[in-house]
Protein backbone atom coordinates (compact mmCIF):
# COMPACT_ATOMS: atom_id res chain seq x y z
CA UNK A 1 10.21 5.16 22.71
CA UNK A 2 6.80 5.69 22.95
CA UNK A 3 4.79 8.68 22.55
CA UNK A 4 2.37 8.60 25.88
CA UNK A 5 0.78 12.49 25.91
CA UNK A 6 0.92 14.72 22.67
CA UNK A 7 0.13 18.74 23.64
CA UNK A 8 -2.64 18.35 21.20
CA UNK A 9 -4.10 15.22 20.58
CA UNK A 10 -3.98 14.30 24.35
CA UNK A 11 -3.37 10.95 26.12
CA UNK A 12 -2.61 8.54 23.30
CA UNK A 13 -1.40 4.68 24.41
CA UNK A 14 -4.00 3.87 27.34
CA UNK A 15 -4.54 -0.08 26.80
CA UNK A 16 -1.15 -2.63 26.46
CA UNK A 17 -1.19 -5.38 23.91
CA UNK A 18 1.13 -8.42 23.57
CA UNK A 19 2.43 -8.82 20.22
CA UNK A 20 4.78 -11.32 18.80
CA UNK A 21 7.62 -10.86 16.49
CA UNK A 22 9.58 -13.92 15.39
CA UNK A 23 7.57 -15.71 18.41
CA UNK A 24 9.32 -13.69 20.71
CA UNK A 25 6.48 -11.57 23.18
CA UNK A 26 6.33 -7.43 22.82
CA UNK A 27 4.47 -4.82 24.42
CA UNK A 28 2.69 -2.03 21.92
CA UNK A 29 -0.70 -0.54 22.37
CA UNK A 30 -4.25 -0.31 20.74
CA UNK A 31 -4.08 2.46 18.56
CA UNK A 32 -0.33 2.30 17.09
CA UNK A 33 0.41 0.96 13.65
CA UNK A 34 2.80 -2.58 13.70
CA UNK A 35 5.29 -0.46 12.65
CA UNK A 36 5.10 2.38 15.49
CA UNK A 37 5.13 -1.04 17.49
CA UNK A 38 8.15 -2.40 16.31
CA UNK A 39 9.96 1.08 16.01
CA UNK A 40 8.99 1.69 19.62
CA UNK A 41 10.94 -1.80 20.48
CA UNK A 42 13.88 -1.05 19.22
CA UNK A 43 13.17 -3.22 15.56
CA UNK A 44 14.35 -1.44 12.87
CA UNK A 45 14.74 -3.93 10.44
CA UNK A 46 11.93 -4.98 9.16
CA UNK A 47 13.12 -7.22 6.22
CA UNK A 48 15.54 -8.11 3.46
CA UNK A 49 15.63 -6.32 0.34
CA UNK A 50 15.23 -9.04 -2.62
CA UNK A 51 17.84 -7.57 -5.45
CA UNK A 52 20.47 -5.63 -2.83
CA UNK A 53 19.75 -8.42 -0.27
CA UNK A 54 20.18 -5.54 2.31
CA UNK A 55 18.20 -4.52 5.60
CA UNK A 56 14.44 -2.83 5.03
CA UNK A 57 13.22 -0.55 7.74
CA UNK A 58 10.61 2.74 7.56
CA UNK A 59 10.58 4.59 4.99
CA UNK A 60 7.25 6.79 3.78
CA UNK A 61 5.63 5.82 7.07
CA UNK A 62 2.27 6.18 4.97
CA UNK A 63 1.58 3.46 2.94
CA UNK A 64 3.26 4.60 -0.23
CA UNK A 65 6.38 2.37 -0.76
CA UNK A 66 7.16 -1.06 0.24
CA UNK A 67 10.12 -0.79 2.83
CA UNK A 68 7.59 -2.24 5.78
CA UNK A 69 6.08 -5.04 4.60
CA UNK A 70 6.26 -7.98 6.76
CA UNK A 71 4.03 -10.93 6.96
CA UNK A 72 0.98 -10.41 9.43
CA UNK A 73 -1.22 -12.94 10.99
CA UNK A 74 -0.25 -15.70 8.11
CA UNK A 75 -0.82 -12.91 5.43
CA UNK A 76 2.46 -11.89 3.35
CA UNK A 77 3.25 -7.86 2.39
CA UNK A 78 1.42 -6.62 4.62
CA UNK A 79 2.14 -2.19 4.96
CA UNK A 80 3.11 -2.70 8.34
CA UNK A 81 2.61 1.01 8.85
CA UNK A 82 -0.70 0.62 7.89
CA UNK A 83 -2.49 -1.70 10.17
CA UNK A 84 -3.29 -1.41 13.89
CA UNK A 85 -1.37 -3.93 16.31
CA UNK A 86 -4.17 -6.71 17.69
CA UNK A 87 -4.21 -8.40 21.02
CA UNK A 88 -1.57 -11.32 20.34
CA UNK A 89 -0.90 -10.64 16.63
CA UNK A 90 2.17 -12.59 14.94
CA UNK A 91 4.95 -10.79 13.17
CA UNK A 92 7.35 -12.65 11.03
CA UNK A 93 9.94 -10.29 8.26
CA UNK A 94 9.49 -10.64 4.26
CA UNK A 95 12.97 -11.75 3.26
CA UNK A 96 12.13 -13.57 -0.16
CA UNK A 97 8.93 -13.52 -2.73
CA UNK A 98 5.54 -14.81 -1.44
CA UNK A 99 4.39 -18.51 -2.35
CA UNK A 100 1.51 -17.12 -4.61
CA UNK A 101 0.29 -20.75 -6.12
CA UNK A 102 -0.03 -22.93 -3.37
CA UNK A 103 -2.90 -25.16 -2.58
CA UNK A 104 -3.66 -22.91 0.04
CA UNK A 105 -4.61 -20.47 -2.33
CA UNK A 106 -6.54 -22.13 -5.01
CA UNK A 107 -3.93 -23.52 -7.58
């Protein structure tokens, strides 16, 4: 379900953009947030809650809670509804707590 003309804001999805979720090839467009992307594809869930271990999906759809992060280009909780999908960008769902002292990272 994409949203191709609005009465107001005019012609909105013009260029198509391969994105990856789980290494599996999607179509979005410049302009939409990952989420819009992945709502528009028929992904709802986004993630795994930690405590409930139950599904995470939209929420606020503006940044304020956590329900859509998801791990972006290598980066972990990412606001999914946040950020603009990129030519070839890879998706992968938060389901546990990021590594935050690894080697990677300075410790």
């Amino acid at each position: 379900m994409h949203i191709k003309y609005h009465p107001l804001l005019g012609d909105q999805l013009q260029k198509q953009v391969t994105i990856f979720v789980n290494d599996e090839p999607l179509t979005a467009y410049e302009h939409q947030s990952v989420a819009a992307a992945l709502l528009a594809n028929d992904i709802k869930k986004l993630g795994q809650s930690r405590n409930l271990i139950q599904p995470r999906g939209m929420f606020c759809s503006r940044g304020r809670c956590c329900s859509c992060y998801m791990t972006v280009n290598g980066e972990d909780h990412v606001r999914t509804c946040m950020v603009k999908v990129e030519e070839g960008m890879k998706i992968y769902p938060n389901d546990e707590d990021p590594d935050v002292r690894s080697e990677v990272r300075g410790d």
